[in-house]
C-alpha atoms as a PDB file:
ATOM      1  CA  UNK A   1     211.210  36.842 246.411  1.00  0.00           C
ATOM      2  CA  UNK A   2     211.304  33.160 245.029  1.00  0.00           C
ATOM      3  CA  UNK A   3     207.702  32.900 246.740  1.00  0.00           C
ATOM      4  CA  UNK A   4     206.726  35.530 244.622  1.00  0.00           C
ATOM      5  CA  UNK A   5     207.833  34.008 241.195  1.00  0.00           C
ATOM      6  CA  UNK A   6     206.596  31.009 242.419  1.00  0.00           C
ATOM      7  CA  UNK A   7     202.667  32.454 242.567  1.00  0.00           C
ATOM      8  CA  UNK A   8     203.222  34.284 239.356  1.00  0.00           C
ATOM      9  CA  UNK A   9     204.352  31.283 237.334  1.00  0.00           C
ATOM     10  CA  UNK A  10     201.858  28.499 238.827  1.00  0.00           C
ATOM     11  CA  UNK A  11     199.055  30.950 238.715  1.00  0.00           C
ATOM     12  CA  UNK A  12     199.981  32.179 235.143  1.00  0.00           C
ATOM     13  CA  UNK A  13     200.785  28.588 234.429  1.00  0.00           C
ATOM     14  CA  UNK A  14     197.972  26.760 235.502  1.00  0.00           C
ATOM     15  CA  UNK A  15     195.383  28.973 233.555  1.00  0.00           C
ATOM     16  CA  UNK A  16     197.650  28.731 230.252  1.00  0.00           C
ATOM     17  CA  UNK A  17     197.760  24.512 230.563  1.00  0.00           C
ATOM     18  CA  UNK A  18     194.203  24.331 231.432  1.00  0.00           C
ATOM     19  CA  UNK A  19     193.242  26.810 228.149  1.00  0.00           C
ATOM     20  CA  UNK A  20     195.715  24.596 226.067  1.00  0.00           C
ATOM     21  CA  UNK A  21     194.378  21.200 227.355  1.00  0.00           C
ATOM     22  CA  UNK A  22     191.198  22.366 226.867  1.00  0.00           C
ATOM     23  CA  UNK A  23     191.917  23.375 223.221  1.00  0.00           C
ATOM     24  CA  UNK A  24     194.166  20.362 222.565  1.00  0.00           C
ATOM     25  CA  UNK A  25     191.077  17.906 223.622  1.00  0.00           C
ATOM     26  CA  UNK A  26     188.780  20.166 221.555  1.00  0.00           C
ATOM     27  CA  UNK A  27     190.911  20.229 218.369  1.00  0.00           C
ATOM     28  CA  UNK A  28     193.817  18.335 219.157  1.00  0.00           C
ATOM     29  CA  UNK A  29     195.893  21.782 218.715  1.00  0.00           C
ATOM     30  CA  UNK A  30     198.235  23.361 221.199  1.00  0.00           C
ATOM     31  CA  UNK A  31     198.299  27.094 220.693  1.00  0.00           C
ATOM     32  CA  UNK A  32     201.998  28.448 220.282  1.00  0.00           C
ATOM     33  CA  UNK A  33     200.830  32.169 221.291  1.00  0.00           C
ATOM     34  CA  UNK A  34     200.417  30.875 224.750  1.00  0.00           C
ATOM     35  CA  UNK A  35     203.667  28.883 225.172  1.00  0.00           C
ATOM     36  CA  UNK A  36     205.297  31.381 224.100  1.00  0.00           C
ATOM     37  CA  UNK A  37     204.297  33.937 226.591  1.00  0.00           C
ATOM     38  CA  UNK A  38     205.128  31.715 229.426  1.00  0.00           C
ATOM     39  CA  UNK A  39     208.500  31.395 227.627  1.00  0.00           C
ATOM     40  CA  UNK A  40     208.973  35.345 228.033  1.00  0.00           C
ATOM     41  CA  UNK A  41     207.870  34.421 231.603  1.00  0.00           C
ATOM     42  CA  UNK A  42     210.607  32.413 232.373  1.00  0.00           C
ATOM     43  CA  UNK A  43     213.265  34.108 230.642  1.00  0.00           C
ATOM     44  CA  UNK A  44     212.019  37.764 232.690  1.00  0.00           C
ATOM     45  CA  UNK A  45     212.193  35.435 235.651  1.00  0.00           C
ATOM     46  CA  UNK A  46     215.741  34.431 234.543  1.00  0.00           C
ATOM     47  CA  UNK A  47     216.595  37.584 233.385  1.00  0.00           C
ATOM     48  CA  UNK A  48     215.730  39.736 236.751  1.00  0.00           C
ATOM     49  CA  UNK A  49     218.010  37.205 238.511  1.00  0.00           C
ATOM     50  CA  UNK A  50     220.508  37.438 236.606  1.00  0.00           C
ATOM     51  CA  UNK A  51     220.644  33.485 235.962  1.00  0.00           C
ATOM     52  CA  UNK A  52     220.572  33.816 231.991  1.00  0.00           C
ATOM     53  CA  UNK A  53     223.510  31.620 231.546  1.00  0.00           C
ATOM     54  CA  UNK A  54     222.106  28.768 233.791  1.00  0.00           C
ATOM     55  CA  UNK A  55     218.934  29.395 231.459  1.00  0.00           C
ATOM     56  CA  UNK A  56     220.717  28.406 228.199  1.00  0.00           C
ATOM     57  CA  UNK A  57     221.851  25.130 230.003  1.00  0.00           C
ATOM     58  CA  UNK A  58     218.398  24.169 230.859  1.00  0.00           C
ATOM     59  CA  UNK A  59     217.189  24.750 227.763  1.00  0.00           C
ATOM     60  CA  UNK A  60     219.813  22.887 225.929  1.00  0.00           C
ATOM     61  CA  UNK A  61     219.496  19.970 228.006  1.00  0.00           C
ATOM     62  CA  UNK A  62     215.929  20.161 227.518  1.00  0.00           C
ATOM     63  CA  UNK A  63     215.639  20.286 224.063  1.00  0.00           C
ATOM     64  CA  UNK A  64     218.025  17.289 223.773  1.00  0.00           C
ATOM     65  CA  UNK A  65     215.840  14.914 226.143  1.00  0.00           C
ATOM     66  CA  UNK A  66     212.826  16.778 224.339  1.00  0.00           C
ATOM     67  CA  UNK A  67     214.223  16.139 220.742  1.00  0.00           C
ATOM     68  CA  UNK A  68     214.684  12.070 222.118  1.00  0.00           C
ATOM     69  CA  UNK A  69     211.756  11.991 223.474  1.00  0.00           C
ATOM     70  CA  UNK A  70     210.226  13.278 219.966  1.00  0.00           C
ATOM     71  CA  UNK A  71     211.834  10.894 218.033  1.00  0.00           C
ATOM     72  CA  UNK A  72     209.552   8.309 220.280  1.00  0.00           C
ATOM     73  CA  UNK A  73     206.097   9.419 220.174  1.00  0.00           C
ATOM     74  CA  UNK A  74     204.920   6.163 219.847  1.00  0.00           C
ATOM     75  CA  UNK A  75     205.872   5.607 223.444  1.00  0.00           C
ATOM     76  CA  UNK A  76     205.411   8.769 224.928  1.00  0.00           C
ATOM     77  CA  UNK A  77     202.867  10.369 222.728  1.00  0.00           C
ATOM     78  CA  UNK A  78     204.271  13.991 222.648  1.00  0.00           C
ATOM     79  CA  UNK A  79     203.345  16.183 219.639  1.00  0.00           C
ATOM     80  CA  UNK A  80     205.786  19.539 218.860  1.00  0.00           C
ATOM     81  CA  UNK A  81     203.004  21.828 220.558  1.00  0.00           C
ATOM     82  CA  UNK A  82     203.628  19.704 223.441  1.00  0.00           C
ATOM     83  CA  UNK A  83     207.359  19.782 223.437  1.00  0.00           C
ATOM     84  CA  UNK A  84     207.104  23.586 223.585  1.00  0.00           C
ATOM     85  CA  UNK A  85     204.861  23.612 226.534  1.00  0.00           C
ATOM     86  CA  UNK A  86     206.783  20.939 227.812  1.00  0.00           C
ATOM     87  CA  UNK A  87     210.327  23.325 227.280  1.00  0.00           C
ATOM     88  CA  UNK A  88     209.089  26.302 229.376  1.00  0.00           C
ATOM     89  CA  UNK A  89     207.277  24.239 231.947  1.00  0.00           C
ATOM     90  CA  UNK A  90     210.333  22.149 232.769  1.00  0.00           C
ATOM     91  CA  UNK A  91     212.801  25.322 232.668  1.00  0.00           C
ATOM     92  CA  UNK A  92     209.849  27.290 234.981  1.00  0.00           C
ATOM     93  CA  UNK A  93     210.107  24.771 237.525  1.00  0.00           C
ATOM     94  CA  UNK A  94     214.371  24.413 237.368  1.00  0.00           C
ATOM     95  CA  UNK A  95     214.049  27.955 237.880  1.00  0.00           C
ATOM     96  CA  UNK A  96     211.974  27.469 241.175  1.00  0.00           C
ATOM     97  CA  UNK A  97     214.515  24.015 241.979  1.00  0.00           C
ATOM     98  CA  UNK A  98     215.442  20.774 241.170  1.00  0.00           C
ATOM     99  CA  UNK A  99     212.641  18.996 243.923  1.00  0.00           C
ATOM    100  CA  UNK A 100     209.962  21.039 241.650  1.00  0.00           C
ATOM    101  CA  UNK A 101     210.851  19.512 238.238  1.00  0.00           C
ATOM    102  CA  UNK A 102     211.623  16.157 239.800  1.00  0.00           C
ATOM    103  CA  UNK A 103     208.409  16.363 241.242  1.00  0.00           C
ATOM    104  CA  UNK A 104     206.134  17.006 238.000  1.00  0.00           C
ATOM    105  CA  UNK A 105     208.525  14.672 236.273  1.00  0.00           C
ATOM    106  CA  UNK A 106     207.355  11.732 238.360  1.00  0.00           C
ATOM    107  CA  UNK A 107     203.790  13.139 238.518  1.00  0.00           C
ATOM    108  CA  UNK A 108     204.058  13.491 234.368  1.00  0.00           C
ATOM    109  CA  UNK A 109     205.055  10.505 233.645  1.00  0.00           C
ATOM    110  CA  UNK A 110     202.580   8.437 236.036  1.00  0.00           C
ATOM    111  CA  UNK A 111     200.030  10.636 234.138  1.00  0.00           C
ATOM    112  CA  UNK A 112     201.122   9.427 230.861  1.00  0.00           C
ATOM    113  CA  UNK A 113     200.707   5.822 232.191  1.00  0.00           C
ATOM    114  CA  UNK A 114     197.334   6.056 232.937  1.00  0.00           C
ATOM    115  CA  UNK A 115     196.073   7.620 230.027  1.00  0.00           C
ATOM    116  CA  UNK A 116     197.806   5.139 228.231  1.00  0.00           C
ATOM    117  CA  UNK A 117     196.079   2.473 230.204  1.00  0.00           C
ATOM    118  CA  UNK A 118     192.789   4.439 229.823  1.00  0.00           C
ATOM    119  CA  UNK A 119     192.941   4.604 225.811  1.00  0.00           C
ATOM    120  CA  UNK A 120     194.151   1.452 224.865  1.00  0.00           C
ATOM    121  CA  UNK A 121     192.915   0.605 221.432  1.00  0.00           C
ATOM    122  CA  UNK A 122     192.220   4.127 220.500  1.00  0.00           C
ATOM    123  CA  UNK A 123     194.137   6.725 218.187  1.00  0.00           C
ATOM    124  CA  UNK A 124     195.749   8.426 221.003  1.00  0.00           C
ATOM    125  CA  UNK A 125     195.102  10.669 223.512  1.00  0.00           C
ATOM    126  CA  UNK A 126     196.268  14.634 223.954  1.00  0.00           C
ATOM    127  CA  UNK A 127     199.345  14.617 226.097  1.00  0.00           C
ATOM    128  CA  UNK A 128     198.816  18.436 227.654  1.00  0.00           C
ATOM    129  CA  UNK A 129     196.629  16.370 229.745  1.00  0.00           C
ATOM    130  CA  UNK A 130     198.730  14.680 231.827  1.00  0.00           C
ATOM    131  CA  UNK A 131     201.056  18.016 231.498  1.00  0.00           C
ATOM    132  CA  UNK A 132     198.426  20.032 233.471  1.00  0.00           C
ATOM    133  CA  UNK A 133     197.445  17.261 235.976  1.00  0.00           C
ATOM    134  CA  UNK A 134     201.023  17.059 236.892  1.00  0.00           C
ATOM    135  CA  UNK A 135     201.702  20.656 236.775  1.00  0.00           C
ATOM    136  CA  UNK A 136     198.922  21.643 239.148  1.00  0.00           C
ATOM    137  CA  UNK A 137     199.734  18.641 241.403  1.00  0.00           C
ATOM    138  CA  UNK A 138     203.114  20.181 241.579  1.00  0.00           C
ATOM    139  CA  UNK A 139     201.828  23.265 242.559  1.00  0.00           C
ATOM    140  CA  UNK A 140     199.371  21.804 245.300  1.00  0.00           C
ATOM    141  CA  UNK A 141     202.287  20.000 246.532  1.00  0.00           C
ATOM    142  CA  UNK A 142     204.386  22.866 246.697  1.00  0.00           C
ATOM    143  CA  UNK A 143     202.194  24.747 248.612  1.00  0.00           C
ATOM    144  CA  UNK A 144     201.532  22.203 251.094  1.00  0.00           C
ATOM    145  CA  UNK A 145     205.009  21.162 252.098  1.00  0.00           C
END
């Protein structure tokens, strides 16, 4: 069963990061309409396990580290469209287990070193780039081990 929410969330999830990286480099916009249909992802997927309550922990943790790491876009270069995609991606994966978000956390934040080594003198770069990268490395890793 977990397989199966697996395949639905990284194959949902992949196409949604890849049409809001695409639109964030185009316009340097993140559309909300698709965040928040993976949000009513994960909260069915939470929902038809019966896990709401573990849920509302994730996603108060979250938005506490998220608010933080807000407050320090200079370092991390996070925008509030990418805090939201950032919300339902990290509670996705907690949903799936810990070695999942662990994973893109370490894959996420490598990515956000390089592009930070790869624009260095410029404005900035869109961060639901190295969101996507590490979200479909996740998911090739995943399926692999």
């Amino acid at each position: 069963m977990l397989i199966s929410y697996a395949l639905v969330f990284f194959a949902l999830g992949g196409f949604n990061l890849a049409r809001l990286a695409w639109g964030d480099m185009k316009e340097l916009l993140v559309d909300e309409r698709i965040s928040s249909l993976m949000t009513g992802v994960v909260l069915a997927f939470y929902l038809l396990e019966g896990r709401v309550l573990e849920l509302i922990v994730v996603l108060f943790v979250s938005l506490f580290v998220l608010g933080w790491l807000k407050k320090r876009k200079w370092v991390f270069g996070v925008a509030e469209g990418d805090l939201t995609i950032l919300s339902w991606v990290v509670s996705g994966l907690w949903f799936l287990g810990v070695p999942f978000v662990y994973t893109f956390l370490l894959l996420y934040v490598f990515g956000i070193c390089v592009m930070r080594f790869i624009v260095v003198g410029r404005d900035g770069f869109p961060a639901s780039v190295p969101i996507s990268v590490a979200f479909c490395l996740t998911w090739v890793l995943a399926v692999l081990v």
